[in-house]
PDB file of N, CA and C in Angstrom:
ATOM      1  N   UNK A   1      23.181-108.260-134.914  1.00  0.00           N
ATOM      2  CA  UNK A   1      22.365-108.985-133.996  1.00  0.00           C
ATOM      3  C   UNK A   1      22.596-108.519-132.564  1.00  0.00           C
ATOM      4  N   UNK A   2      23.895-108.540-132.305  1.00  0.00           N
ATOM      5  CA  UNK A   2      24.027-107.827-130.951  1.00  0.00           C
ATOM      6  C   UNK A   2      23.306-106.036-130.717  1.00  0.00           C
ATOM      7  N   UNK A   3      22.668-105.350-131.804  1.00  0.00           N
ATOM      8  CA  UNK A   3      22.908-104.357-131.599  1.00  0.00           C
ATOM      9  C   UNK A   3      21.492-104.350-131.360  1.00  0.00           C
ATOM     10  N   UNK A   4      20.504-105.296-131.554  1.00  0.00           N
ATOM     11  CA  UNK A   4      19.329-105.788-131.341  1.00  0.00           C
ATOM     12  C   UNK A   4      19.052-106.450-130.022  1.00  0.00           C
ATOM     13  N   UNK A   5      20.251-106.482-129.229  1.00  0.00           N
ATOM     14  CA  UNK A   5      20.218-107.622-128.215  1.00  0.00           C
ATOM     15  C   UNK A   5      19.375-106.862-127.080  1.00  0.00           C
ATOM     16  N   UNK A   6      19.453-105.258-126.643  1.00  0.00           N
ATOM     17  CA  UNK A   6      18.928-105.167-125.786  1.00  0.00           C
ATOM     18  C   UNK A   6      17.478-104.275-125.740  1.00  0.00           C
ATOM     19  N   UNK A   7      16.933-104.493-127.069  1.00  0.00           N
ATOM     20  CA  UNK A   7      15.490-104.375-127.378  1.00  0.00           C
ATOM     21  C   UNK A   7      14.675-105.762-127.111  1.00  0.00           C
ATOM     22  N   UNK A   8      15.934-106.914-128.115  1.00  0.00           N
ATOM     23  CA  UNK A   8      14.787-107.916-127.562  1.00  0.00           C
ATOM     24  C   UNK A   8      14.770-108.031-125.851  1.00  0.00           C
ATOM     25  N   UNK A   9      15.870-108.117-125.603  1.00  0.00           N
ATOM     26  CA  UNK A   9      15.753-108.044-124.071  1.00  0.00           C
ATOM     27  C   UNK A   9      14.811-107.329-123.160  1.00  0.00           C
ATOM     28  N   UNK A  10      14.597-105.928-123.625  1.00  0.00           N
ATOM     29  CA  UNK A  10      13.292-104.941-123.327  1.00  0.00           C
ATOM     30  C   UNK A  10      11.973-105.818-123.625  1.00  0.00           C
ATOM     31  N   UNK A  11      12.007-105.998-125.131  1.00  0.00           N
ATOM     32  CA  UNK A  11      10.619-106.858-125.439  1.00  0.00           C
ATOM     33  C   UNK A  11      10.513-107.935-124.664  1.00  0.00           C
ATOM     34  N   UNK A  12      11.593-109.193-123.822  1.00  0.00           N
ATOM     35  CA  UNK A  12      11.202-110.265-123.418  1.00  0.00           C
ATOM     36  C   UNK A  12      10.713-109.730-121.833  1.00  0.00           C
ATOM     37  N   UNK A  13      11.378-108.665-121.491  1.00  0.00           N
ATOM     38  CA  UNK A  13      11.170-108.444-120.232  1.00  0.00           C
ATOM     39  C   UNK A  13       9.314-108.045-119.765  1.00  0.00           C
ATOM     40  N   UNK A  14       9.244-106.814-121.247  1.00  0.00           N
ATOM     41  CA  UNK A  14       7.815-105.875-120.904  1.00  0.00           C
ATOM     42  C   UNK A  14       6.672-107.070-121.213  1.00  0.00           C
ATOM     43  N   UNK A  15       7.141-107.907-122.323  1.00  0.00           N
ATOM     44  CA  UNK A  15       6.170-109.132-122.247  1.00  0.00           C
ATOM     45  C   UNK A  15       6.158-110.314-121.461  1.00  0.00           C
ATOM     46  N   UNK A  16       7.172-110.576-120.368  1.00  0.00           N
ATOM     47  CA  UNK A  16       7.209-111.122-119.374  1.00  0.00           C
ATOM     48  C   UNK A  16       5.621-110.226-118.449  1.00  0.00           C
ATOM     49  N   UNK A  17       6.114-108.995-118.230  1.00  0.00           N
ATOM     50  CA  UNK A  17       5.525-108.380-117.200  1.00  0.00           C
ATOM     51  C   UNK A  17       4.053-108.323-117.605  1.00  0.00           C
ATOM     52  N   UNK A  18       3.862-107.960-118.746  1.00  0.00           N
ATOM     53  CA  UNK A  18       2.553-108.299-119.028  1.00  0.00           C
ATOM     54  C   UNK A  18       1.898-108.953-118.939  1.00  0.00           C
ATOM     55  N   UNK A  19       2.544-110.337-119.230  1.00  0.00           N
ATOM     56  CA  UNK A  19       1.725-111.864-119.121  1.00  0.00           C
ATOM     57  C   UNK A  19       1.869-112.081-117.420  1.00  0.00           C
ATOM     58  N   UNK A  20       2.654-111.504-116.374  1.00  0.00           N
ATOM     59  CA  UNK A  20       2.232-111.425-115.013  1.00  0.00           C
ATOM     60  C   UNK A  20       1.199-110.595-114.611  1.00  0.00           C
ATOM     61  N   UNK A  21       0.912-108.791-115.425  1.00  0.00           N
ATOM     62  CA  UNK A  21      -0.014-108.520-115.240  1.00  0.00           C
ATOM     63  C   UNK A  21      -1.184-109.101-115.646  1.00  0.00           C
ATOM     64  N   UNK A  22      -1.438-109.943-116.609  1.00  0.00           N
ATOM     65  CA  UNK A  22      -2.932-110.365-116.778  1.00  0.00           C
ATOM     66  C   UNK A  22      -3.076-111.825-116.114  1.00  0.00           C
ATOM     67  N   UNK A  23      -2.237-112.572-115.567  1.00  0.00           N
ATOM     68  CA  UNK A  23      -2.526-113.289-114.875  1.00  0.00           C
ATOM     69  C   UNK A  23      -2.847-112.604-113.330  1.00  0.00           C
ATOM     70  N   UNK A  24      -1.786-111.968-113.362  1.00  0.00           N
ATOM     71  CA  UNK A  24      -2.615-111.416-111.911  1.00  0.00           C
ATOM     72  C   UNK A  24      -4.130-110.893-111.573  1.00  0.00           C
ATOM     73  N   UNK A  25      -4.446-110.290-112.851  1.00  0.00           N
ATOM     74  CA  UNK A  25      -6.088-109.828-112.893  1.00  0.00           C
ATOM     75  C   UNK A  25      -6.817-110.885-113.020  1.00  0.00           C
ATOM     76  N   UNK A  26      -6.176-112.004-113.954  1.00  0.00           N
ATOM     77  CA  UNK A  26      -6.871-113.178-113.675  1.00  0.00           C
ATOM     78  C   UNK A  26      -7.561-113.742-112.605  1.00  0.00           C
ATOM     79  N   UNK A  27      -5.862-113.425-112.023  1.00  0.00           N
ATOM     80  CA  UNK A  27      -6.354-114.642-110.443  1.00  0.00           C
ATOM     81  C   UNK A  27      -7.171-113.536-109.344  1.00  0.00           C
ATOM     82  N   UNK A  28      -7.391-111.994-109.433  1.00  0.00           N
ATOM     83  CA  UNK A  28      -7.933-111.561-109.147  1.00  0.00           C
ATOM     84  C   UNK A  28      -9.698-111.636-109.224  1.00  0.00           C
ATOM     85  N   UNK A  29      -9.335-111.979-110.377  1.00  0.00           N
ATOM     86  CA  UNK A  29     -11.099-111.824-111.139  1.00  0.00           C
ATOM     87  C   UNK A  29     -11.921-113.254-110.243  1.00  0.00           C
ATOM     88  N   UNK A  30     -10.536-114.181-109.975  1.00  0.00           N
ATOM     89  CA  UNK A  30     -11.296-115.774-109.960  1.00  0.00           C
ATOM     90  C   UNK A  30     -11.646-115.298-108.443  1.00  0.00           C
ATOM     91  N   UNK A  31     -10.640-115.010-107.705  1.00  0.00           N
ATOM     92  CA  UNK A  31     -10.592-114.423-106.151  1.00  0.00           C
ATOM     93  C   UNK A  31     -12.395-113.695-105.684  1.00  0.00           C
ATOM     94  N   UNK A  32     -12.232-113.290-106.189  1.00  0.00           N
ATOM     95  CA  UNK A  32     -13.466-112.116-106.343  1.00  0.00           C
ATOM     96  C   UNK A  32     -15.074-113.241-106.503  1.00  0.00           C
ATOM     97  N   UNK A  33     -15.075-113.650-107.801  1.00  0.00           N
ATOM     98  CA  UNK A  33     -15.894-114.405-107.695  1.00  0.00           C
ATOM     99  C   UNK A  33     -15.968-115.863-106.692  1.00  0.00           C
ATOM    100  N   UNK A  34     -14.927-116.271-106.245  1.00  0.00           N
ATOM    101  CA  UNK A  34     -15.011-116.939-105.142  1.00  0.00           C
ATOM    102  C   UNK A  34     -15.231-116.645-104.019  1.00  0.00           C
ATOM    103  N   UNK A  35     -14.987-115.273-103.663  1.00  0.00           N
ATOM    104  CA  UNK A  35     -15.480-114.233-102.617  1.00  0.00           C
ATOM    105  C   UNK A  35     -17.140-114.029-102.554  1.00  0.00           C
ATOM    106  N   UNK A  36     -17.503-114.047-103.806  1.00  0.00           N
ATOM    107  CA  UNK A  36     -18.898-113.963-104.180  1.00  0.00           C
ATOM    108  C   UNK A  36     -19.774-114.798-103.805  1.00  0.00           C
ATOM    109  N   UNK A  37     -19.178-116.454-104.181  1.00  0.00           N
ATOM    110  CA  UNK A  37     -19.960-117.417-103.918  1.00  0.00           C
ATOM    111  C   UNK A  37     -19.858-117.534-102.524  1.00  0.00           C
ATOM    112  N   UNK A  38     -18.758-117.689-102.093  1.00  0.00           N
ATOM    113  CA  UNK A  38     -18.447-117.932-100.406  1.00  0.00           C
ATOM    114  C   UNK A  38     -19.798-117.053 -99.875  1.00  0.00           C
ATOM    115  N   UNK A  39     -19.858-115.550-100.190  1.00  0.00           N
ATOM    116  CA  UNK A  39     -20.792-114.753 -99.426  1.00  0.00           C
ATOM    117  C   UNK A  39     -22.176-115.337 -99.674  1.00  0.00           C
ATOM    118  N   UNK A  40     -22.499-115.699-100.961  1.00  0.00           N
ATOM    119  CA  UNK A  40     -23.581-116.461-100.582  1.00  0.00           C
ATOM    120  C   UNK A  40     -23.860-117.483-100.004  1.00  0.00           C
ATOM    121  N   UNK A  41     -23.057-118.391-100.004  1.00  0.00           N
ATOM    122  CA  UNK A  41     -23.379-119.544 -99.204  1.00  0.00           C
ATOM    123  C   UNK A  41     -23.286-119.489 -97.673  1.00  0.00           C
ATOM    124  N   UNK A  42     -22.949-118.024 -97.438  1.00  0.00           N
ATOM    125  CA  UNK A  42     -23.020-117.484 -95.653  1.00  0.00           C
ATOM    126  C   UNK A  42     -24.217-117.234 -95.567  1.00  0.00           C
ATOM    127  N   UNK A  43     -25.204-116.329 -96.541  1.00  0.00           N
ATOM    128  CA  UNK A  43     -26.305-116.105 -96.245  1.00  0.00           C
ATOM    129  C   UNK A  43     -27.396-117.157 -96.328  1.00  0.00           C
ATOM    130  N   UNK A  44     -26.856-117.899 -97.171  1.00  0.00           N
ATOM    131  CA  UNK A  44     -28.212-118.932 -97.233  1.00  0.00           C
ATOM    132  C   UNK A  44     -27.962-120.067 -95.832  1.00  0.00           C
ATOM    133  N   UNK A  45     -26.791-120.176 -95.645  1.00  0.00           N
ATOM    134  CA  UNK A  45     -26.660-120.603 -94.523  1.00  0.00           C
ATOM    135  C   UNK A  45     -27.485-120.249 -93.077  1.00  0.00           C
ATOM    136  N   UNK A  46     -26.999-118.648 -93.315  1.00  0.00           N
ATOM    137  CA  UNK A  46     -27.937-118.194 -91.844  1.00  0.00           C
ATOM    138  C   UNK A  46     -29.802-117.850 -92.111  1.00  0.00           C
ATOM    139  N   UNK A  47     -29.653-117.907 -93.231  1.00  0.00           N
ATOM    140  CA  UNK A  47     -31.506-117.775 -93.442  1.00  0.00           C
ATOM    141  C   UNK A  47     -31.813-119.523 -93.333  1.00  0.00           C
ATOM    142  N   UNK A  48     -30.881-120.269 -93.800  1.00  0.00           N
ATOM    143  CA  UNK A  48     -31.662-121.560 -93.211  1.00  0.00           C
ATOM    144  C   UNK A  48     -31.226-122.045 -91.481  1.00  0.00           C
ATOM    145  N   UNK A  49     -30.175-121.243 -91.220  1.00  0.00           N
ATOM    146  CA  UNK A  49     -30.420-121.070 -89.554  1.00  0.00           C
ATOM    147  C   UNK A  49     -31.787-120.939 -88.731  1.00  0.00           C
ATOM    148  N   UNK A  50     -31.643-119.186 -89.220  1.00  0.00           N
ATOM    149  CA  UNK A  50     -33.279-118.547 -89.098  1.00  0.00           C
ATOM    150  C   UNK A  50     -34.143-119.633 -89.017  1.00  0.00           C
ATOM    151  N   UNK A  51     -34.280-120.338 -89.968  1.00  0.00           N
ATOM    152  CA  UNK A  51     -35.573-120.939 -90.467  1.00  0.00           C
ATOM    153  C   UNK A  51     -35.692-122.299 -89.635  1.00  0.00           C
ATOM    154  N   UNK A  52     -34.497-122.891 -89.341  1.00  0.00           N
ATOM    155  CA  UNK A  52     -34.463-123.819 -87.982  1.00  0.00           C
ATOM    156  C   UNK A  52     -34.872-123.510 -86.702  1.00  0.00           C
ATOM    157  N   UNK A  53     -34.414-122.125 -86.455  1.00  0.00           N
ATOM    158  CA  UNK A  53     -34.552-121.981 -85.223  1.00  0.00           C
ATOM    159  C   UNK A  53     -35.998-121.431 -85.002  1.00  0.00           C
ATOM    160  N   UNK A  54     -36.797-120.657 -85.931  1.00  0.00           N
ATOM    161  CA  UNK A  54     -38.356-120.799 -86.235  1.00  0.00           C
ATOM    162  C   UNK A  54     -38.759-121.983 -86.005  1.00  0.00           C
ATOM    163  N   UNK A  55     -38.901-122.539 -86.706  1.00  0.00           N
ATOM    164  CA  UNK A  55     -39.433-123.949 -86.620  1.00  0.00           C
ATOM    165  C   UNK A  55     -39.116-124.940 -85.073  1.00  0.00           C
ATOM    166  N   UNK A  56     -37.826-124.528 -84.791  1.00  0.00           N
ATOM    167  CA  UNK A  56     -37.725-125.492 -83.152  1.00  0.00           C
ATOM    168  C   UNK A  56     -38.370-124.377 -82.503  1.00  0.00           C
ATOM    169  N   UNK A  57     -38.827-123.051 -82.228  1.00  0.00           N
ATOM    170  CA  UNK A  57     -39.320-122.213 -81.404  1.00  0.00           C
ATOM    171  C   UNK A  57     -41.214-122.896 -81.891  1.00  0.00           C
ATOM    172  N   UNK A  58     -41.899-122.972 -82.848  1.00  0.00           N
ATOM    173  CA  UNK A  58     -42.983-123.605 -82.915  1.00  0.00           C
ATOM    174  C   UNK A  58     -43.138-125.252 -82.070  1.00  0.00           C
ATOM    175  N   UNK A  59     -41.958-125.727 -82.674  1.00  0.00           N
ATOM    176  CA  UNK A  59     -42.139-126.928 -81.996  1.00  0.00           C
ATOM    177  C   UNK A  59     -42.361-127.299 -81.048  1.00  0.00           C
ATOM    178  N   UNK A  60     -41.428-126.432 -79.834  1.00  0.00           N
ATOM    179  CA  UNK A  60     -41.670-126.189 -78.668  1.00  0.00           C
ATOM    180  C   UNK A  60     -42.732-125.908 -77.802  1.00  0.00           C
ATOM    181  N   UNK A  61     -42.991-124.459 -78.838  1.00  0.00           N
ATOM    182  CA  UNK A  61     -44.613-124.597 -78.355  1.00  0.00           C
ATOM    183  C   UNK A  61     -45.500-125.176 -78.181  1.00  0.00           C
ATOM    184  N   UNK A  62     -45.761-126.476 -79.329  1.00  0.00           N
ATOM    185  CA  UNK A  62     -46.551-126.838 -79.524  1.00  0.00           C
ATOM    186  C   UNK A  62     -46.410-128.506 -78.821  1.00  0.00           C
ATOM    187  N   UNK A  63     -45.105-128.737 -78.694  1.00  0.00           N
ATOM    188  CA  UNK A  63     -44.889-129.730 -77.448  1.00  0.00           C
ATOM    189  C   UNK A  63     -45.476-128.920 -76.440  1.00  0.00           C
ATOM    190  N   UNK A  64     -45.445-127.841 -76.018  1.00  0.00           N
ATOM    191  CA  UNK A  64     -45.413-127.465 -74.332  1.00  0.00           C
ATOM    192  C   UNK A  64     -47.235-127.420 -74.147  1.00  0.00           C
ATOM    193  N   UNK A  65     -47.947-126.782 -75.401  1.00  0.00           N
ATOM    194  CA  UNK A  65     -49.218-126.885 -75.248  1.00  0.00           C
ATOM    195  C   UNK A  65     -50.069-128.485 -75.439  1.00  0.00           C
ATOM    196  N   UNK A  66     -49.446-129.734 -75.957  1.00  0.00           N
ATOM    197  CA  UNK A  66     -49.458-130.809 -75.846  1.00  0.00           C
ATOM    198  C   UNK A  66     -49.752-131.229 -74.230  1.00  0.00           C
ATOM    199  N   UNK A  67     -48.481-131.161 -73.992  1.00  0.00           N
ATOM    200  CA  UNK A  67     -48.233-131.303 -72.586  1.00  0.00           C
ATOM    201  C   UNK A  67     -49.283-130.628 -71.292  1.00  0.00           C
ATOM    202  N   UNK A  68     -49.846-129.601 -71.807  1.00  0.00           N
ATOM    203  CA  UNK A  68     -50.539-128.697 -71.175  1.00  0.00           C
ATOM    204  C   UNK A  68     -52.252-129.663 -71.013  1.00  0.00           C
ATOM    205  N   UNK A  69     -52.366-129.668 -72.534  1.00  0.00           N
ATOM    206  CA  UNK A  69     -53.621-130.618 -72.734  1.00  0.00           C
ATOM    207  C   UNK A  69     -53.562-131.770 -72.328  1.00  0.00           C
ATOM    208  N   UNK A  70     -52.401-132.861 -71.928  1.00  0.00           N
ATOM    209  CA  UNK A  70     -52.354-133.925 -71.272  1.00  0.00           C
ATOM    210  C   UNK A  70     -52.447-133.741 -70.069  1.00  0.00           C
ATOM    211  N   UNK A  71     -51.904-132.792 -69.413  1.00  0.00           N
ATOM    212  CA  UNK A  71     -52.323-132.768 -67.402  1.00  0.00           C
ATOM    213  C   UNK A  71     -53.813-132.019 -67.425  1.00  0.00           C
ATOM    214  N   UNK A  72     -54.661-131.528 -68.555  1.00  0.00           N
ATOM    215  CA  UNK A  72     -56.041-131.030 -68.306  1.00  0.00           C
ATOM    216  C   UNK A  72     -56.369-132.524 -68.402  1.00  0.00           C
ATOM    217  N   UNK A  73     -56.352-132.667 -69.369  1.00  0.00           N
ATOM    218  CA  UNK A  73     -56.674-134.533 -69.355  1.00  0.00           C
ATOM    219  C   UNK A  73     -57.286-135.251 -68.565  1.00  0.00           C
ATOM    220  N   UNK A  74     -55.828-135.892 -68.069  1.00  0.00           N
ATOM    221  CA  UNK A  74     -55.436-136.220 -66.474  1.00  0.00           C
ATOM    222  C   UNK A  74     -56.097-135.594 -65.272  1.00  0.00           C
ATOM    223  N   UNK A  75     -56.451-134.311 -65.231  1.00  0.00           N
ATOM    224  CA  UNK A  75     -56.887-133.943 -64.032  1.00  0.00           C
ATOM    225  C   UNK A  75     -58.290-134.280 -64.337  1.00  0.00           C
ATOM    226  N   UNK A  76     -59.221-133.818 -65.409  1.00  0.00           N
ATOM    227  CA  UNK A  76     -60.584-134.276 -65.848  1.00  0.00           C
ATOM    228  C   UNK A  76     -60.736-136.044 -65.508  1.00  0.00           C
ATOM    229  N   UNK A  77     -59.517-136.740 -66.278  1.00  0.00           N
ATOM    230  CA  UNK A  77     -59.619-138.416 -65.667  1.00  0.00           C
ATOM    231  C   UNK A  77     -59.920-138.786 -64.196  1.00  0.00           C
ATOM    232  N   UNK A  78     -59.304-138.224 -63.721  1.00  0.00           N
ATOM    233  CA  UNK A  78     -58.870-138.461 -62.038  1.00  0.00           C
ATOM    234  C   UNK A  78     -60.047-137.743 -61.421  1.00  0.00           C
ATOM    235  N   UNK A  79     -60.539-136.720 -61.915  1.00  0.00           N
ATOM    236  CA  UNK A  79     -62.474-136.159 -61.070  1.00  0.00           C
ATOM    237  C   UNK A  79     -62.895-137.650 -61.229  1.00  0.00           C
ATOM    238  N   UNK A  80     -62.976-137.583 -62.581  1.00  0.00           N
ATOM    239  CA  UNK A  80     -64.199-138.513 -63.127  1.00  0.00           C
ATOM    240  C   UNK A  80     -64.256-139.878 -62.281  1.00  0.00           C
ATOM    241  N   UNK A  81     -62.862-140.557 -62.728  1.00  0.00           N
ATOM    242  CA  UNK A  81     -62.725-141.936 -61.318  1.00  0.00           C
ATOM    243  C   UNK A  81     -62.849-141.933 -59.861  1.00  0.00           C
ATOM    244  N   UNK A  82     -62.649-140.367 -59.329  1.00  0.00           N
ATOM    245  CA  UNK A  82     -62.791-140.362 -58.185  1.00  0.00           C
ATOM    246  C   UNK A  82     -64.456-140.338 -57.730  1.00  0.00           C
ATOM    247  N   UNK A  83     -65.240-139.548 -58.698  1.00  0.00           N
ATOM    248  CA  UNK A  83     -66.741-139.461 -58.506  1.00  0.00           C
ATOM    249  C   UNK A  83     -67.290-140.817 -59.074  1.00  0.00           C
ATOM    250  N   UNK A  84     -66.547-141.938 -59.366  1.00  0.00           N
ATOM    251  CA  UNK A  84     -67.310-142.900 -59.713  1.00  0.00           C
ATOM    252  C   UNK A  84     -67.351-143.669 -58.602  1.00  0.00           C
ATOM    253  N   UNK A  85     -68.725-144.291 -58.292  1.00  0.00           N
ATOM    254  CA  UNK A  85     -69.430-145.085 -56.998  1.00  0.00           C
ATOM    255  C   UNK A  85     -69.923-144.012 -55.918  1.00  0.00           C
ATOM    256  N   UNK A  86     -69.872-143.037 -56.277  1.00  0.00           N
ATOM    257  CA  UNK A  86     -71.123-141.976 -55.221  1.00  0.00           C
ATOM    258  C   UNK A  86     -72.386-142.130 -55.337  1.00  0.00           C
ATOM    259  N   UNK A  87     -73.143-141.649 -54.719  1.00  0.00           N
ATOM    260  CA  UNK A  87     -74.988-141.886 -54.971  1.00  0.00           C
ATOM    261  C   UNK A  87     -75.159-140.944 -55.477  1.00  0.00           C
ATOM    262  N   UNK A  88     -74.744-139.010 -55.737  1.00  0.00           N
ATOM    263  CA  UNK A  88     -74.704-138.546 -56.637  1.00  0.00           C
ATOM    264  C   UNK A  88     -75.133-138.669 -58.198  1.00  0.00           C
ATOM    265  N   UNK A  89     -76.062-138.447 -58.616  1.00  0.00           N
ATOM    266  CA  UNK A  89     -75.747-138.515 -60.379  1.00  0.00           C
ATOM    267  C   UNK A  89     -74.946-137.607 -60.517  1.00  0.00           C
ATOM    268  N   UNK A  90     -74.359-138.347 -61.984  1.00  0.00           N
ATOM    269  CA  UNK A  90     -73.504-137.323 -62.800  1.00  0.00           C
ATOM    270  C   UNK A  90     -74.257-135.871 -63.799  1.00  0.00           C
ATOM    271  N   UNK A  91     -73.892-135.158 -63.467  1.00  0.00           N
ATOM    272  CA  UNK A  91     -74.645-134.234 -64.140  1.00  0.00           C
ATOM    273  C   UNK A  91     -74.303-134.507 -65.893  1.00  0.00           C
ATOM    274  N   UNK A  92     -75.183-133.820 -66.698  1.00  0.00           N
ATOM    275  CA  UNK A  92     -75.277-134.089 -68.094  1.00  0.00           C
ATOM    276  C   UNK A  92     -74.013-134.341 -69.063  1.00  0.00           C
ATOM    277  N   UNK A  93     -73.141-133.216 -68.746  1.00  0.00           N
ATOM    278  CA  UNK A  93     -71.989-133.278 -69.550  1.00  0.00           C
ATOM    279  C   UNK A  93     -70.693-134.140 -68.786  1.00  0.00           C
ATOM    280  N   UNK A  94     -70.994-134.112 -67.445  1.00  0.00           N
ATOM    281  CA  UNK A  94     -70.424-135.394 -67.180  1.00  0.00           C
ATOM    282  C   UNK A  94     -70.409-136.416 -67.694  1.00  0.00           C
ATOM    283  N   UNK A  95     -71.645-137.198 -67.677  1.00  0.00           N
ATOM    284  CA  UNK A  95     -72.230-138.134 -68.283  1.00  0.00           C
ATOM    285  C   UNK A  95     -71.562-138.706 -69.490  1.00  0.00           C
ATOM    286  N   UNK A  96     -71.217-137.019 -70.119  1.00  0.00           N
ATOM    287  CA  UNK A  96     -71.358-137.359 -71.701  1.00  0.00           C
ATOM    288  C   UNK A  96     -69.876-137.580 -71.813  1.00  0.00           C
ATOM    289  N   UNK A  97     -69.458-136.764 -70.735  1.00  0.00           N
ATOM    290  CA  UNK A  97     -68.011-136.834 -71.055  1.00  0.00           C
ATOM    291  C   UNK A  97     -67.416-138.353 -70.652  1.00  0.00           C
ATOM    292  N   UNK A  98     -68.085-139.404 -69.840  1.00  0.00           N
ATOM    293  CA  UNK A  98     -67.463-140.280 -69.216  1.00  0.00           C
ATOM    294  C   UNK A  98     -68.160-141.186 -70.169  1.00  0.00           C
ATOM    295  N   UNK A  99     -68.868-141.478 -71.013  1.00  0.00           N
ATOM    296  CA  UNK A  99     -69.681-141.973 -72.041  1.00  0.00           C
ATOM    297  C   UNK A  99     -68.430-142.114 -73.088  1.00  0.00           C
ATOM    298  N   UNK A 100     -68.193-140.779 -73.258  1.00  0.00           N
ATOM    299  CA  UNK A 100     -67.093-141.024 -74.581  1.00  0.00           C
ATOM    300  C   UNK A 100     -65.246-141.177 -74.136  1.00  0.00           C
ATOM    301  N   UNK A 101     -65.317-141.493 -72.975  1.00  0.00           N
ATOM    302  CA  UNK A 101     -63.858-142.031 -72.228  1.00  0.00           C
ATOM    303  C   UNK A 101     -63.817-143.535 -72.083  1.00  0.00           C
ATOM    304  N   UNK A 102     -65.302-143.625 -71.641  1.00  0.00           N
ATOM    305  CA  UNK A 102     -65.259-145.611 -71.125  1.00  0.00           C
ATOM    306  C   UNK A 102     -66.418-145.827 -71.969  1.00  0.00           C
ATOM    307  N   UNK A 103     -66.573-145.938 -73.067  1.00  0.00           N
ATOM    308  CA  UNK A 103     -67.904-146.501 -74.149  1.00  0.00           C
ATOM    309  C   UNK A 103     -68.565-147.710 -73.439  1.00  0.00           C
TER     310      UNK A 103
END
């Protein structure tokens, strides 16, 4: 038995090392695919960045041209009240336009 002692000893050692090498590829393999997912969830991240910052660049716009059409508005309001009580008539599309402001 002793003369066996330092084979098994070889065998417990090389199958020690083995079962560290395949855990290590293991935890490699898991590494990797967690590397994987991580990278995707960076990209979908910044394409739904992208896609925010699209959308607040429309928004903007379309507040600022809002805004644009409210002081045309306003300035069309403010003719109109100011030409009201002249002896002037209103010309046609005046008319029509102050027709469909004050019914």
């Amino acid at each position: 038995m002793l003369r066996n002692l330092p084979a098994a000893g070889l065998a417990l050692v090389l199958a020690a090392a083995v079962t560290w090498l395949i855990n290590l590829v293991q935890d490699r393999t898991q590494l990797q695919g967690d590397l994987a997912a991580a990278k995707i969830k960076v990209v979908t991240a910044q394409v739904a960045e992208q896609q925010a910052l699209e959308s607040a660049r429309v928004h903007r716009a379309h507040l600022a041209r809002a805004a644009d059409q409210a002081r045309q508005f306003d300035i069309i309001r403010n003719e109109l009240q100011e030409m009201e009580g002249r002896d002037a008539p209103l010309s046609p599309l005046l008319r029509a336009t102050a027709e469909r402001l004050w019914p």
